[in-house]
Protein backbone atom coordinates (compact mmCIF):
# COMPACT_ATOMS: atom_id res chain seq x y z
CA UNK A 1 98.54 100.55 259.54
CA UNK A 2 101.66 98.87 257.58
CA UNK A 3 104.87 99.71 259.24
CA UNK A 4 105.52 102.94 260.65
CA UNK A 5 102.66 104.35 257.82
CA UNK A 6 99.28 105.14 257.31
CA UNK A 7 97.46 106.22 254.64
CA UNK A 8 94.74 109.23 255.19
CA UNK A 9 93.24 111.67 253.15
CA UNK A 10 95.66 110.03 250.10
CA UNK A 11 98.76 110.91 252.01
CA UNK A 12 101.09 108.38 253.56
CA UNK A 13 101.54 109.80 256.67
CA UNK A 14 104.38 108.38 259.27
CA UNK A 15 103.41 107.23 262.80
CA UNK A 16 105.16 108.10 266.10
CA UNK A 17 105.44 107.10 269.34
CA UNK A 18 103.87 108.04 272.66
CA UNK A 19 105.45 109.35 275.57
CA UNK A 20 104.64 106.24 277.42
CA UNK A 21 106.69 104.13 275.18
CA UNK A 22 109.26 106.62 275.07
CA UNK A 23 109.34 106.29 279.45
CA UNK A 24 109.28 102.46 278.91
CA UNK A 25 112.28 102.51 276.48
CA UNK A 26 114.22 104.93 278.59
CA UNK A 27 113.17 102.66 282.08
CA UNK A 28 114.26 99.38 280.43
CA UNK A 29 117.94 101.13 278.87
CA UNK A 30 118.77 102.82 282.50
CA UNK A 31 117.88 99.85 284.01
CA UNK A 32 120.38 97.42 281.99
CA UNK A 33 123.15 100.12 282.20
CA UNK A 34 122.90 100.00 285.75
CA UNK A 35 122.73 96.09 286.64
CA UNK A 36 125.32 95.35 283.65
CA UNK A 37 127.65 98.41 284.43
CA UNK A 38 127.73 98.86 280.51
CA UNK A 39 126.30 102.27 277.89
CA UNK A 40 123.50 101.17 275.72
CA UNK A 41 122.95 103.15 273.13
CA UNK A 42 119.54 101.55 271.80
CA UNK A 43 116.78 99.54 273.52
CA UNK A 44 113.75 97.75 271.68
CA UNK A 45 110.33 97.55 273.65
CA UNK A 46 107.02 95.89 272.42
CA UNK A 47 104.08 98.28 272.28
CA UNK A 48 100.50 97.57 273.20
CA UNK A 49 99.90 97.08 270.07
CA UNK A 50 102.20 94.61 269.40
CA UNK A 51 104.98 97.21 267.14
CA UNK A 52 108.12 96.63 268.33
CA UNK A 53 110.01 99.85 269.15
CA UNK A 54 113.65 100.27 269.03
CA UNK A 55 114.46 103.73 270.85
CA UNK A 56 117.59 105.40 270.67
CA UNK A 57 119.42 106.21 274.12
CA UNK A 58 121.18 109.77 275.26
CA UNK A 59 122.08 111.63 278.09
CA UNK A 60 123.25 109.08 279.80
CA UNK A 61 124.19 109.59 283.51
CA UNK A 62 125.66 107.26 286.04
CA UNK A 63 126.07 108.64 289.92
CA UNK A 64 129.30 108.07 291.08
CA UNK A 65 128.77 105.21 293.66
CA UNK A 66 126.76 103.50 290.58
CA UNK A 67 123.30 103.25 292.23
CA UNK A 68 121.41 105.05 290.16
CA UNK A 69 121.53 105.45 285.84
CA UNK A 70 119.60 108.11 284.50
CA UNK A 71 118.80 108.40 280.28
CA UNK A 72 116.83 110.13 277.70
CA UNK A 73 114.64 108.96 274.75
CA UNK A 74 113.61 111.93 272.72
CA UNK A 75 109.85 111.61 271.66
CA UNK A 76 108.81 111.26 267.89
CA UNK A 77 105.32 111.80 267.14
CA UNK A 78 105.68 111.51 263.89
CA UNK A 79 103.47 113.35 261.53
CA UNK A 80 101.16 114.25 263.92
CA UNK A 81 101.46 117.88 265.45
CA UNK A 82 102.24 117.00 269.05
CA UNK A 83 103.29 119.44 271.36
CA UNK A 84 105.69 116.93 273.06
CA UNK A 85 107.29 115.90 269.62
CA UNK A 86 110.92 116.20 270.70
CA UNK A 87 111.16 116.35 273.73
CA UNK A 88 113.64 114.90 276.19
CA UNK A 89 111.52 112.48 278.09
CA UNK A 90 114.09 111.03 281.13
CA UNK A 91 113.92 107.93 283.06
CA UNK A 92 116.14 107.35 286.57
CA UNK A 93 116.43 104.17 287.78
CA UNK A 94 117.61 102.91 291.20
CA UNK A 95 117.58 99.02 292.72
CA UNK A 96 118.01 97.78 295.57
CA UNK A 97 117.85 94.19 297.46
CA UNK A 98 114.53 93.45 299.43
CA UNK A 99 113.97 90.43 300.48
CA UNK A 100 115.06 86.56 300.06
CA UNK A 101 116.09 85.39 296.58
CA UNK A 102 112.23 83.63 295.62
CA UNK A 103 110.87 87.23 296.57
CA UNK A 104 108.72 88.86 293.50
CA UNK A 105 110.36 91.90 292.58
CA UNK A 106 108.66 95.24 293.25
CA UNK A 107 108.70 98.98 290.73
CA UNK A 108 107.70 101.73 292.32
CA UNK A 109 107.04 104.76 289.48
CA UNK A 110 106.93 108.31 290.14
CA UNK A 111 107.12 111.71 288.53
CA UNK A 112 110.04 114.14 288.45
CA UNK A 113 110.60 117.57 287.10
CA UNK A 114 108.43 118.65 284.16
CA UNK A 115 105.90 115.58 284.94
CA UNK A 116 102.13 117.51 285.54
CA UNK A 117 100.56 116.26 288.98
CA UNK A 118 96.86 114.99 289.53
CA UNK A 119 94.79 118.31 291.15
CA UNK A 120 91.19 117.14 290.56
CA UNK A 121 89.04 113.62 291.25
CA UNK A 122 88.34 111.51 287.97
CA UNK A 123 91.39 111.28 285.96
CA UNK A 124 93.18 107.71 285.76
CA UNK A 125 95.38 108.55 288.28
CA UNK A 126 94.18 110.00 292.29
CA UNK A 127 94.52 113.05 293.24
CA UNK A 128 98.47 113.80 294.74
CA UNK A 129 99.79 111.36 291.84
CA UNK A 130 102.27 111.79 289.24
CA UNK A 131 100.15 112.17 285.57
CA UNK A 132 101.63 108.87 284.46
CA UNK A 133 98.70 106.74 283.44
CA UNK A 134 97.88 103.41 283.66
CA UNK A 135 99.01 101.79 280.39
CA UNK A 136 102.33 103.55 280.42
CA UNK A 137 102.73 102.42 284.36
CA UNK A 138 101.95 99.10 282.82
CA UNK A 139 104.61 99.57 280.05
CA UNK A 140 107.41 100.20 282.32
CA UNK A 141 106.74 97.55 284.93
CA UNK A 142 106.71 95.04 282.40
CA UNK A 143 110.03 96.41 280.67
CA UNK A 144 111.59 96.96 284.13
CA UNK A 145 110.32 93.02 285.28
CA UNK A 146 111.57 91.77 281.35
CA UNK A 147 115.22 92.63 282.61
CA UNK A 148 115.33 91.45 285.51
CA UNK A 149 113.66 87.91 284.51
CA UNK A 150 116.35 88.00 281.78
CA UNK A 151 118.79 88.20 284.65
CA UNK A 152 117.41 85.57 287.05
CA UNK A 153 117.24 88.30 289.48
CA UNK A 154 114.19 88.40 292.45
CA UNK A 155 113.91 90.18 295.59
CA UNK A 156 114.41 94.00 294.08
CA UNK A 157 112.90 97.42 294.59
CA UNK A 158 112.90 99.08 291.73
CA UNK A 159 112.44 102.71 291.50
CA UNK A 160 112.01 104.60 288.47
CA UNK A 161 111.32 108.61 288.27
CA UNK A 162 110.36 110.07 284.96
CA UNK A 163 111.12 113.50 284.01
CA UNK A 164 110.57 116.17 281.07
CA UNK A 165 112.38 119.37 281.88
CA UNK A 166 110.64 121.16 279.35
CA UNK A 167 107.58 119.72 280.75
CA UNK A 168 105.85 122.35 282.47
CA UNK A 169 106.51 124.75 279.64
CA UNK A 170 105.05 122.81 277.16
CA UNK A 171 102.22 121.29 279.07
CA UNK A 172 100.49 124.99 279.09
CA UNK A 173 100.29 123.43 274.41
CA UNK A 174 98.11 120.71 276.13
CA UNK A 175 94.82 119.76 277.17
CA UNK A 176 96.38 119.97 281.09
CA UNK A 177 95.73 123.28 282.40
CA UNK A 178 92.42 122.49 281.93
CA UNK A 179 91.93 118.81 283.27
CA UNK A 180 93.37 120.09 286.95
CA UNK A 181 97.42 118.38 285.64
CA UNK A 182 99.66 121.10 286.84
CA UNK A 183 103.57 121.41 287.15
CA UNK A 184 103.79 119.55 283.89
CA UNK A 185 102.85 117.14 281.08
CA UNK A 186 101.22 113.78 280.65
CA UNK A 187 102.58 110.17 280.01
CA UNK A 188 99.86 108.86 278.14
CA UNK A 189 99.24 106.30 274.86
CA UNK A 190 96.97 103.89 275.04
CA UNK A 191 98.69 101.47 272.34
CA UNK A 192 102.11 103.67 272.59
CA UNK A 193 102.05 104.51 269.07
CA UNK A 194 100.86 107.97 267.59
CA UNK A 195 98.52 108.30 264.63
CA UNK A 196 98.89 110.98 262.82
CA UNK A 197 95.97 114.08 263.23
CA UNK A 198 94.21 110.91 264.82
CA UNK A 199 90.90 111.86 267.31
CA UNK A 200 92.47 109.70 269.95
CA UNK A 201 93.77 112.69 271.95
CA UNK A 202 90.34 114.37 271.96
CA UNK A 203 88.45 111.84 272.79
CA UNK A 204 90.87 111.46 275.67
CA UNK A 205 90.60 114.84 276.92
CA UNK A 206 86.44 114.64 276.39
CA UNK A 207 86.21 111.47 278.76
CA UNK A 208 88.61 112.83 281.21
CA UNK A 209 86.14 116.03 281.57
CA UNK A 210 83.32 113.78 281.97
CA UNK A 211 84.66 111.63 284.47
CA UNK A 212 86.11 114.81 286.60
CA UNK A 213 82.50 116.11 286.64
CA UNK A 214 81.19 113.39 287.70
CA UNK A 215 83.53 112.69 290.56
CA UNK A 216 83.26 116.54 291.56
CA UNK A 217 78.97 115.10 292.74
CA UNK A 218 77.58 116.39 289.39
CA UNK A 219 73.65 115.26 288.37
CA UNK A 220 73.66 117.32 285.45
CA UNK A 221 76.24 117.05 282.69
CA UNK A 222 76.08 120.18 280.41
CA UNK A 223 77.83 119.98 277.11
CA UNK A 224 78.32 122.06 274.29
CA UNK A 225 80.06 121.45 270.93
CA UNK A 226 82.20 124.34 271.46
CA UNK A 227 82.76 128.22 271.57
CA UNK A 228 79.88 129.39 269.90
CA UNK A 229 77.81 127.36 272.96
CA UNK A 230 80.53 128.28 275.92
CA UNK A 231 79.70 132.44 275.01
CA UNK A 232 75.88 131.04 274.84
CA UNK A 233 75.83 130.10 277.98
CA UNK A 234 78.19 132.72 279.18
CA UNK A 235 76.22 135.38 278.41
CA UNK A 236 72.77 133.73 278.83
CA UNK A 237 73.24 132.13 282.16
CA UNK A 238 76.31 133.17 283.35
CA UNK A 239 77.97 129.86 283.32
CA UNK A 240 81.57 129.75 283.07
CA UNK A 241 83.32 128.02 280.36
CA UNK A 242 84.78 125.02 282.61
CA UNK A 243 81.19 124.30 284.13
CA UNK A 244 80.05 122.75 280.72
CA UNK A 245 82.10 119.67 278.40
CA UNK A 246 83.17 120.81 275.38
CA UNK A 247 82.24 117.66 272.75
CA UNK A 248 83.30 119.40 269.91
CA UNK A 249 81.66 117.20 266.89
CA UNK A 250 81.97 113.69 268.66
CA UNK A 251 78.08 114.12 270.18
CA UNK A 252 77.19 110.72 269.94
CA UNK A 253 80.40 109.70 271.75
CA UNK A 254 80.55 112.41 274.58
CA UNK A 255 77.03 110.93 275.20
CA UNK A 256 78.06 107.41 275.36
CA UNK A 257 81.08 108.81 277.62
CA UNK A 258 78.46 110.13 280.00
CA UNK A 259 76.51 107.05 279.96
CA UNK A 260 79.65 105.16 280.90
CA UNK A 261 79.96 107.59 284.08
CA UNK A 262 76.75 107.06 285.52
CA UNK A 263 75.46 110.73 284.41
CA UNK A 264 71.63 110.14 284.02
CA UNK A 265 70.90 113.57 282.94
CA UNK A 266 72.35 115.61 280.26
CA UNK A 267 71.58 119.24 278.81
CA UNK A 268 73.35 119.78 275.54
CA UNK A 269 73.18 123.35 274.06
CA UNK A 270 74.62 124.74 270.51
CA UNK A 271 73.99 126.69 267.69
CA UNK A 272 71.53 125.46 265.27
CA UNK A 273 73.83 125.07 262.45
CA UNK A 274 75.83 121.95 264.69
CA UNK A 275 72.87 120.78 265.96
CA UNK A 276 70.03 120.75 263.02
CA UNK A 277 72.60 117.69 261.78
CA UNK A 278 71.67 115.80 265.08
CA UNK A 279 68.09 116.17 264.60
CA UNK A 280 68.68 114.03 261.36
CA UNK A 281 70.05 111.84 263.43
CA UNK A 282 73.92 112.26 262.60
CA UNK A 283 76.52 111.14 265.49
CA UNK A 284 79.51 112.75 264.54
CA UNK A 285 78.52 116.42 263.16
CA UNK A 286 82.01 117.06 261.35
CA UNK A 287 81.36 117.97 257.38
CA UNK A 288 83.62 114.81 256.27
CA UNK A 289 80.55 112.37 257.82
CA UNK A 290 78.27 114.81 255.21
CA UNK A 291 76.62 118.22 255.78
CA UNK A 292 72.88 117.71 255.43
CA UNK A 293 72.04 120.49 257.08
CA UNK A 294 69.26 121.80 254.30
CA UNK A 295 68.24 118.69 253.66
CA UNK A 296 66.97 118.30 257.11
CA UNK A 297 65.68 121.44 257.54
CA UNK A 298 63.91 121.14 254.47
CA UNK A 299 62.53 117.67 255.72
CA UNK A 300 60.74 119.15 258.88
CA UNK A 301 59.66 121.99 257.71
CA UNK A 302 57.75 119.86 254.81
CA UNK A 303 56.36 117.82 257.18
CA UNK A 304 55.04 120.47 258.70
CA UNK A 305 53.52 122.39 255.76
CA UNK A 306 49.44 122.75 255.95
CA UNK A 307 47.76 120.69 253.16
CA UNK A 308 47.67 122.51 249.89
CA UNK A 309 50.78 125.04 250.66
CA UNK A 310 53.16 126.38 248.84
CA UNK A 311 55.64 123.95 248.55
CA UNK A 312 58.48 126.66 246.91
CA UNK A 313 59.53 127.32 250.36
CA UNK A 314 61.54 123.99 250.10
CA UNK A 315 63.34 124.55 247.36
CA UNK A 316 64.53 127.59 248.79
CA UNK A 317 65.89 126.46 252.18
CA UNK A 318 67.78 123.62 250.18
CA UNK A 319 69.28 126.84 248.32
CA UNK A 320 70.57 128.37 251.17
CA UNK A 321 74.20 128.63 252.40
CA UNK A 322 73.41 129.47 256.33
CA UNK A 323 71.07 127.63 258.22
CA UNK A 324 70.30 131.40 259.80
CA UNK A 325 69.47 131.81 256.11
CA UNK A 326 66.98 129.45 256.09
CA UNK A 327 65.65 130.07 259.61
CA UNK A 328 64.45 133.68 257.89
CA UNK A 329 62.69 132.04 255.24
CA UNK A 330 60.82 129.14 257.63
CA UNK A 331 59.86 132.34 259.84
CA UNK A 332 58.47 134.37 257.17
CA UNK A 333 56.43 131.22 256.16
CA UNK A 334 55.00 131.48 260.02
CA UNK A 335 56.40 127.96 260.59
CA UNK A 336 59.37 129.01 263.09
CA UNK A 337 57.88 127.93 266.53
CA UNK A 338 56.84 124.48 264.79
CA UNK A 339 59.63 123.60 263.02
CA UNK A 340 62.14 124.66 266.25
CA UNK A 341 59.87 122.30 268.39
CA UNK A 342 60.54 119.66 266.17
CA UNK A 343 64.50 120.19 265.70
CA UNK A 344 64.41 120.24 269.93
CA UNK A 345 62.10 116.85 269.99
CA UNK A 346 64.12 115.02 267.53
CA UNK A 347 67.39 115.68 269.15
CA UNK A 348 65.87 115.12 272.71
CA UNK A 349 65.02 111.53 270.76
CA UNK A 350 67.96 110.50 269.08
CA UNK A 351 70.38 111.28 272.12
CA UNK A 352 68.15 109.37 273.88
CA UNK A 353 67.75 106.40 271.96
CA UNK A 354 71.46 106.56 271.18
CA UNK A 355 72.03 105.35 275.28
CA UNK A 356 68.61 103.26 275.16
CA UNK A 357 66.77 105.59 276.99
CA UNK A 358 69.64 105.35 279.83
CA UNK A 359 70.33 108.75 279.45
CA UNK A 360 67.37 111.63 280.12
CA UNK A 361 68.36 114.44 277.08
CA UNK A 362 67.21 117.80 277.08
CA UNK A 363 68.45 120.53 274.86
CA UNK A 364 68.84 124.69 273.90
CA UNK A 365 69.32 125.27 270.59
CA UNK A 366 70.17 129.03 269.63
CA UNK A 367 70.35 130.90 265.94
CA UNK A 368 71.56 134.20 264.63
CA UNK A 369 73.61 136.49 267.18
CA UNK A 370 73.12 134.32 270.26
CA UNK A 371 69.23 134.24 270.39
CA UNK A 372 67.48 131.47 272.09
CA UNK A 373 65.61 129.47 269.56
CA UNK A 374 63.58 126.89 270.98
CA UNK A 375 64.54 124.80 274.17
CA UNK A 376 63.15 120.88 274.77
CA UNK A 377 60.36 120.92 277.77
CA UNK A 378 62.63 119.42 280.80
CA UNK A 379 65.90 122.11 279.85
CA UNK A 380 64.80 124.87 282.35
CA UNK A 381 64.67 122.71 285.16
CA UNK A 382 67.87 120.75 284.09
CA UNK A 383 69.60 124.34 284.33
CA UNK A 384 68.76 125.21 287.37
CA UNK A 385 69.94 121.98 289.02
CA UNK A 386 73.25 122.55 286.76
CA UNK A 387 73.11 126.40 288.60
CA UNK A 388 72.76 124.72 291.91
CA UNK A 389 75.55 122.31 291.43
CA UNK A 390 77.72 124.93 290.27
CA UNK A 391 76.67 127.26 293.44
CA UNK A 392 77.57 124.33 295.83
């Protein structure tokens, strides 16, 4: 990244900010206004990741007996398409004496209006708190701390509440509704700058699911790369769409996700066309890290062949557009229940080898309108602890 740019797809592409730096810059400007009795009407902050950011200031508010300053930073995500990209995101700041001079100074953060709450065990905040994560916490204790070293001042209680006012309109855009976050949105950014149409956000969202799963007593992750999987398993085993982790095409690092959580068991189910690409072995199973799909089809079904067969049949599945296509073709060469085997034991293998055998893989793959095509040995019994977990 140079500047405020990067460069993707051939585009220059400018970067935002998160709404943690935005809280920061807004904590740090109400803060001054209210010790030095002055408007500010800009405020610089140092990101995680070293950027300096200079915000600008509005809505300023001062109550009348001066012991509180309120203020607004409007978040910028840049390029990316960010559902909080302009909002108002607020920060009111009270201090008060608490102790002898050499006393360290205290900030307590909290969550106003428009600012979601924590509902369900395994996000980075406990249950009952304000969705205001750890690095942005971080961000605005040190930028609330900065001004008062600046100042020579000990012995305070600072208390800062953030707000959004739009929040809980716009948090219904976000991944919140479904992590358990309700009432409003996040404060979140890791390095509190935004990448534009970066996966950070995604990946977020992905190990949040996993971790609330885990905390909820689950054994048995199940995970899916997305819709085609969630109506799968809807309709095959009546499982509701927020019983299974939707990976989308990050496979390899959902699974490392789950590893990280303690989850020793995983069933991962999807269409053949997704998965086929992780029986070659392929981590991430978007087309930009290649397609493949043929290729590897083609590959296990010639490995499969009888000596002295037809060998045309390859040439033909490499020919096809739809791995349902080529399914048709490997069945009317007989080789359908051998070459399905093998797609289920070669996925079962490279998951597994992927967390060094930490992780016990099994898998469903399905083809064609939602019919089962081959599952790995240990999947049936990996549902029906999944079914029990979900009963209980």
């Amino acid at each position: 990244m140079k500047g405020l740019y990067i460069e993707k797809g051939g585009k220059k592409l400018r970067c935002g900010y998160t709404t943690g730096s935005c809280a920061a810059a807004a904590s740090k400007a109400a803060l001054i206004m209210l010790l030095d009795g002055i408007d500010v009407t800009n405020v610089k902050i140092t990101t995680p990741k070293g950027i300096d950011y200079v915000a600008e200031i509005e809505d300023i508010k001062r109550d009348p007996d001066n012991r509180s300053v309120s203020c607004a930073v409007v978040k910028d995500g840049g390029d990316d398409p960010d559902a909080t990209s302009g909002m108002k995101i607020y920060a009111k700041v009270t201090c008060e004496s608490v102790g002898a001079l050499e006393f360290d100074s205290l900030v307590e953060i909290d969550g106003g209006c428009g600012i979601g709450r924590v509902t369900r065990p395994g996000l980075d905040q406990p249950i009952g708190n304000a969705a205001i994560n750890s690095v942005p916490r971080k961000m605005i204790e040190e930028s609330i701390l900065e001004v008062l070293r600046d100042r020579g001042i000990t012995g305070r209680l600072v208390k800062v509440m953030i707000s959004a006012p739009e929040g809980d309109a716009v948090a219904q855009k976000t991944f919140n509704p479904k992590l358990g976050i309700t009432g409003g949105i996040s404060i979140l950014g890791t390095t509190g700058i935004v990448e534009p149409m970066s996966d950070e956000a995604i990946l977020a969202t992905i190990k949040a699911e996993i971790s609330i799963r885990k905390a909820e007593g689950r054994k048995v992750l199940l995970m899916a790369p997305g819709n085609y999987g969630l109506k799968f398993l809807s309709d095959n085993y009546g499982i509701e769409e927020d019983d299974a982790i939707t990976c989308s095409n990050f496979v390899y690092d959902s699974l490392k996700y789950a590893q990280e959580a303690g989850f020793k068991e995983v069933l991962f189910v999807g269409h053949l066309g997704k998965l086929i690409k992780v029986a070659g072995g392929i981590k991430n199973t978007h087309s930009v890290f290649g397609d493949h799909r043929m290729e590897i089809l083609s590959d296990i079904t010639k490995a499969l062949l009888p000596e002295g067969a037809d060998d045309r049949l390859l040439d033909r599945i490499l020919d096809c557009v739809m791995t349902d296509a080529a399914l048709s073709l490997i069945t009317e060469a007989g080789l359908r229940q051998q070459v399905a085997k093998e797609i289920a034991d070669r996925i079962k293998r490279y998951m597994e080898s992927w967390t060094e055998g930490d992780v016990s893989v099994e898998t469903i793959v399905f083809s064609g309108d939602y019919e089962e095509l081959v599952e790995s040995p240990g999947a049936g019994l990996f549902m029906e602890k999944i079914k029990q977990e979900i009963k209980t």
